[in-house]
Protein backbone atom coordinates (compact mmCIF):
# COMPACT_ATOMS: atom_id res chain seq x y z
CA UNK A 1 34.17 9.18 -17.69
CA UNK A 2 37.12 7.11 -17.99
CA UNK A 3 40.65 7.83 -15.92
CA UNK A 4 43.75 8.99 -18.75
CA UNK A 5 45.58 5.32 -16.82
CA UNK A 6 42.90 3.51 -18.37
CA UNK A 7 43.26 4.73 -22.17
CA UNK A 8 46.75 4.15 -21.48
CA UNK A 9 46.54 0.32 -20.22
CA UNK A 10 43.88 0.15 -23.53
CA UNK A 11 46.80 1.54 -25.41
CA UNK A 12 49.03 -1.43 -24.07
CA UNK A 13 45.96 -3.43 -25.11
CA UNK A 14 45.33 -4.65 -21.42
CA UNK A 15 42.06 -6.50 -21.52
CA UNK A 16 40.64 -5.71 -18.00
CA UNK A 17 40.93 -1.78 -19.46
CA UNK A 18 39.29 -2.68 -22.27
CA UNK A 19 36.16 -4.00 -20.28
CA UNK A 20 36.42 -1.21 -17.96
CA UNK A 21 36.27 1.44 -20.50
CA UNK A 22 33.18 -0.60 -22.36
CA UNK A 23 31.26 -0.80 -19.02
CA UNK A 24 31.87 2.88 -18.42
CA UNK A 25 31.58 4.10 -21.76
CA UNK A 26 28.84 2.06 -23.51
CA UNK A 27 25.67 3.82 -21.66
CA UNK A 28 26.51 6.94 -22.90
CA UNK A 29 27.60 5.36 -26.88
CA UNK A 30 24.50 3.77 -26.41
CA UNK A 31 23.00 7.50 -26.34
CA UNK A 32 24.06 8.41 -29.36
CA UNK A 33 23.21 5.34 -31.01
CA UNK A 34 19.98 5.59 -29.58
CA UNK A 35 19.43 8.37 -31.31
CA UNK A 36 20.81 8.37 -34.75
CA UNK A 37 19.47 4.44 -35.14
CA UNK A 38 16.08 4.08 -34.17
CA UNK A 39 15.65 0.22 -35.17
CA UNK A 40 16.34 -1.25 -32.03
CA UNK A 41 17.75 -4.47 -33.68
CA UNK A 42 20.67 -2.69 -35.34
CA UNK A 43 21.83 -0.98 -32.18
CA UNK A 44 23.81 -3.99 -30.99
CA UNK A 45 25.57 -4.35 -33.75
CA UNK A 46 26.34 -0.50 -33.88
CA UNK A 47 27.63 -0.74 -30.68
CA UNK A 48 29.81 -3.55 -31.59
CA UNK A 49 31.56 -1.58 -34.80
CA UNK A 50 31.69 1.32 -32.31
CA UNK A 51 33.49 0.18 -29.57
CA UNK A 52 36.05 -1.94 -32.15
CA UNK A 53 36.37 1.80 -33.96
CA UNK A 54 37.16 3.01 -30.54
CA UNK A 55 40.19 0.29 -29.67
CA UNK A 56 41.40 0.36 -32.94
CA UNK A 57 42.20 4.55 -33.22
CA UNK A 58 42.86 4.92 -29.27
CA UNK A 59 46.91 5.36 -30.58
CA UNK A 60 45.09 8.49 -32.49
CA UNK A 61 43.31 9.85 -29.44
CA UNK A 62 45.05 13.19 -27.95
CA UNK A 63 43.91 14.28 -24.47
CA UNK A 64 45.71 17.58 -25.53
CA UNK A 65 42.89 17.90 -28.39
CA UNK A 66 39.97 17.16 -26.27
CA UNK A 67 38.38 15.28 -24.05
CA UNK A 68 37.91 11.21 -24.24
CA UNK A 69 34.43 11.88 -23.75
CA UNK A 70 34.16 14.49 -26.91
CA UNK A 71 36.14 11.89 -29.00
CA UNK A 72 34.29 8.95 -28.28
CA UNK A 73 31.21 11.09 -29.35
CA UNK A 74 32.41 11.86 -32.35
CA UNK A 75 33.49 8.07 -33.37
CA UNK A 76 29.54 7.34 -32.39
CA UNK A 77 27.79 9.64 -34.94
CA UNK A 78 30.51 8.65 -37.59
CA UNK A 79 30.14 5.35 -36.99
CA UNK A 80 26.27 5.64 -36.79
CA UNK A 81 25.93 7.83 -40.12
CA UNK A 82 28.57 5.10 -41.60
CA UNK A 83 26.02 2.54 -40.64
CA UNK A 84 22.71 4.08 -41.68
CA UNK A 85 24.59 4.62 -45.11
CA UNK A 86 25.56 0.79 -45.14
CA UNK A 87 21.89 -0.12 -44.44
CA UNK A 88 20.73 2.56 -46.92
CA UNK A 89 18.20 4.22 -44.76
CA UNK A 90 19.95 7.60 -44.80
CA UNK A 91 17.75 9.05 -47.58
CA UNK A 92 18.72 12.94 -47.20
CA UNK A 93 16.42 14.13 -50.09
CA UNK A 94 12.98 13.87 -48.56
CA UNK A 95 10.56 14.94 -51.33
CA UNK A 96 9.15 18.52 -50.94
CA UNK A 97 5.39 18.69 -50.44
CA UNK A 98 2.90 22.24 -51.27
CA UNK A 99 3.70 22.48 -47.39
CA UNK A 100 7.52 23.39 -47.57
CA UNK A 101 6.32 26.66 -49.23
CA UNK A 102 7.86 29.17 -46.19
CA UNK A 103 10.85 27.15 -45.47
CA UNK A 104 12.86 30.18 -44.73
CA UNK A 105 11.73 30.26 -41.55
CA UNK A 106 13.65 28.37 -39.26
CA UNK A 107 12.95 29.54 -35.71
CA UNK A 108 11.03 27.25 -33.27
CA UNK A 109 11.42 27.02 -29.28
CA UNK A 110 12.28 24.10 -28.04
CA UNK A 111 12.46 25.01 -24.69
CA UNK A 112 8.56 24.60 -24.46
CA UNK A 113 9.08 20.80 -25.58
CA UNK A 114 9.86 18.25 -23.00
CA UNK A 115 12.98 15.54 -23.59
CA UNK A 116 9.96 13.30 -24.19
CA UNK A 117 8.40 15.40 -27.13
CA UNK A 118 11.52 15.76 -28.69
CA UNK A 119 12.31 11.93 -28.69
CA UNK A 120 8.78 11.22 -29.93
CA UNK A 121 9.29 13.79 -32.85
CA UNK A 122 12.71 12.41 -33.77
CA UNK A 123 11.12 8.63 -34.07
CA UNK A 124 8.48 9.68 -36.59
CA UNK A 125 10.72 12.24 -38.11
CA UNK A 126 12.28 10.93 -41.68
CA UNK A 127 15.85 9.69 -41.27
CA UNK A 128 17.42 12.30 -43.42
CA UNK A 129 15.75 15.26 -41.58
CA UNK A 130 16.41 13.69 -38.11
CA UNK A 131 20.54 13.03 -39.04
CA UNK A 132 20.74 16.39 -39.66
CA UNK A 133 18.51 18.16 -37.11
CA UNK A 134 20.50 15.84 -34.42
CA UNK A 135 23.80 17.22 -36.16
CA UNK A 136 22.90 20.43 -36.29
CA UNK A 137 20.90 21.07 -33.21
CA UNK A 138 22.07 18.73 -30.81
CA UNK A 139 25.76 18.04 -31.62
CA UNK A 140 26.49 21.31 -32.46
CA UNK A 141 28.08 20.95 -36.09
CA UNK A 142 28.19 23.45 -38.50
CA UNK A 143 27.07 22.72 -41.66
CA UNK A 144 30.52 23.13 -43.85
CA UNK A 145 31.16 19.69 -41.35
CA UNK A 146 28.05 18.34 -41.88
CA UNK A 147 28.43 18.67 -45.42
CA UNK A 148 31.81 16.96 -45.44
CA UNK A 149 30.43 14.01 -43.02
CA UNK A 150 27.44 13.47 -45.45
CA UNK A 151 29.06 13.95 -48.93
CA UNK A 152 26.17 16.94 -49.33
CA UNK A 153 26.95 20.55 -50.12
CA UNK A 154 26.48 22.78 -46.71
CA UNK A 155 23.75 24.27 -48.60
CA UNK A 156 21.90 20.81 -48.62
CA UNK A 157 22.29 20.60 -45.31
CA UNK A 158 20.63 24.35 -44.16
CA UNK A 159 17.85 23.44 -46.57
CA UNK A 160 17.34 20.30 -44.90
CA UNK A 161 17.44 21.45 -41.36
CA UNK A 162 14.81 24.10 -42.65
CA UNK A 163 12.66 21.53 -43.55
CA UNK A 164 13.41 19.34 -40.79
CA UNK A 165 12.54 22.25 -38.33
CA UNK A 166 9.13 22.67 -40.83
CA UNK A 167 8.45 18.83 -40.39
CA UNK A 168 8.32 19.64 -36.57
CA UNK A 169 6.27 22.70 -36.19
CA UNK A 170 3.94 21.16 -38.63
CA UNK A 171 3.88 17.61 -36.49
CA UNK A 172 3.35 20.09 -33.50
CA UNK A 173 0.25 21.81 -34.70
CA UNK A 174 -1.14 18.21 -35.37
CA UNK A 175 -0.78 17.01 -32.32
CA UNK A 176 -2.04 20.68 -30.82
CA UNK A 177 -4.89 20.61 -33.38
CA UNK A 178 -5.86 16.68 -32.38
CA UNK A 179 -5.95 17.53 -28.85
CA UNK A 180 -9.30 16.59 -26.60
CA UNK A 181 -9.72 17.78 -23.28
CA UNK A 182 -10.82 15.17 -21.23
């Protein structure tokens, strides 16, 4: 991504590093934004309180901890989650409907979904359920650190990846169901 001499000239707060880490490191932030903040308005501005999150804790970053890469990631979805809760569209507590009745079961393959399929679930999927899925499924968190991210229990957050993983089977058998063959 970015060369350990450039953190350190952003470190010395060297402007020129400071662009070239933003030009290197914004289409992949942009990502993450991308998918935590669907409103394409906001996204700017989340980039903005990103990248300023970013200069501000480099002095914190640790290349002995991680990789800049991994770090930067993880300033993204805090910052993103930070801003959803500022906007007050992260409503975890999607009411239940009579169709949440077998929300135990929480397999589903995604390998027979395209990138696509997934992105178009995500974008009608509520923001509480998506937050978490992404979390959980894509960033790999467990849910004692979702929990502590979101101010829920880690039981909050299982139950709400169950019922995110419901939301998408059921959205899947729609679309299967409203299928015509040309």
């Amino acid at each position: 991504m970015i060369s350990q001499e450039t953190i350190d000239r952003c470190k010395h707060k060297e402007q020129q590093a400071f662009k070239e880490c933003y030009e290197k490191c914004a289409p992949y932030v942009y990502t993450i934004v991308k998918s935590y903040i669907y409103e394409v308005e906001f996204r700017k501005d989340a980039m903005q309180e990103i990248f300023a999150q970013i200069f501000l804790s480099l002095n914190k970053y640790d290349p002995a901890k991680g990789k800049f890469k991994s770090w930067i990631a993880q300033i993204s979805i805090y910052q993103s989650i930070a801003i959803l809760r500022k906007r007050k569209t992260l409503n975890l507590f999607v009411p239940m409907d009579l169709e949440h009745e077998n929300i135990g079961e929480t397999e589903i393959d995604f390998s027979a979904l395209k990138k696509e399929d997934i992105e178009k679930l995500l974008l009608k999927m509520p923001t509480g359920y998506r937050t978490i899925f992404l979390l959980s499924v894509i960033d790999d968190y467990k849910h004692k650190e979702i929990a502590e991210m979101l101010g829920i229990t880690a039981e909050t957050s299982r139950s709400q990846l169950s019922r995110a993983i419901h939301w998408i089977k059921k959205k899947q058998l729609v679309d299967i169901k409203n299928f015509t063959y040309g």
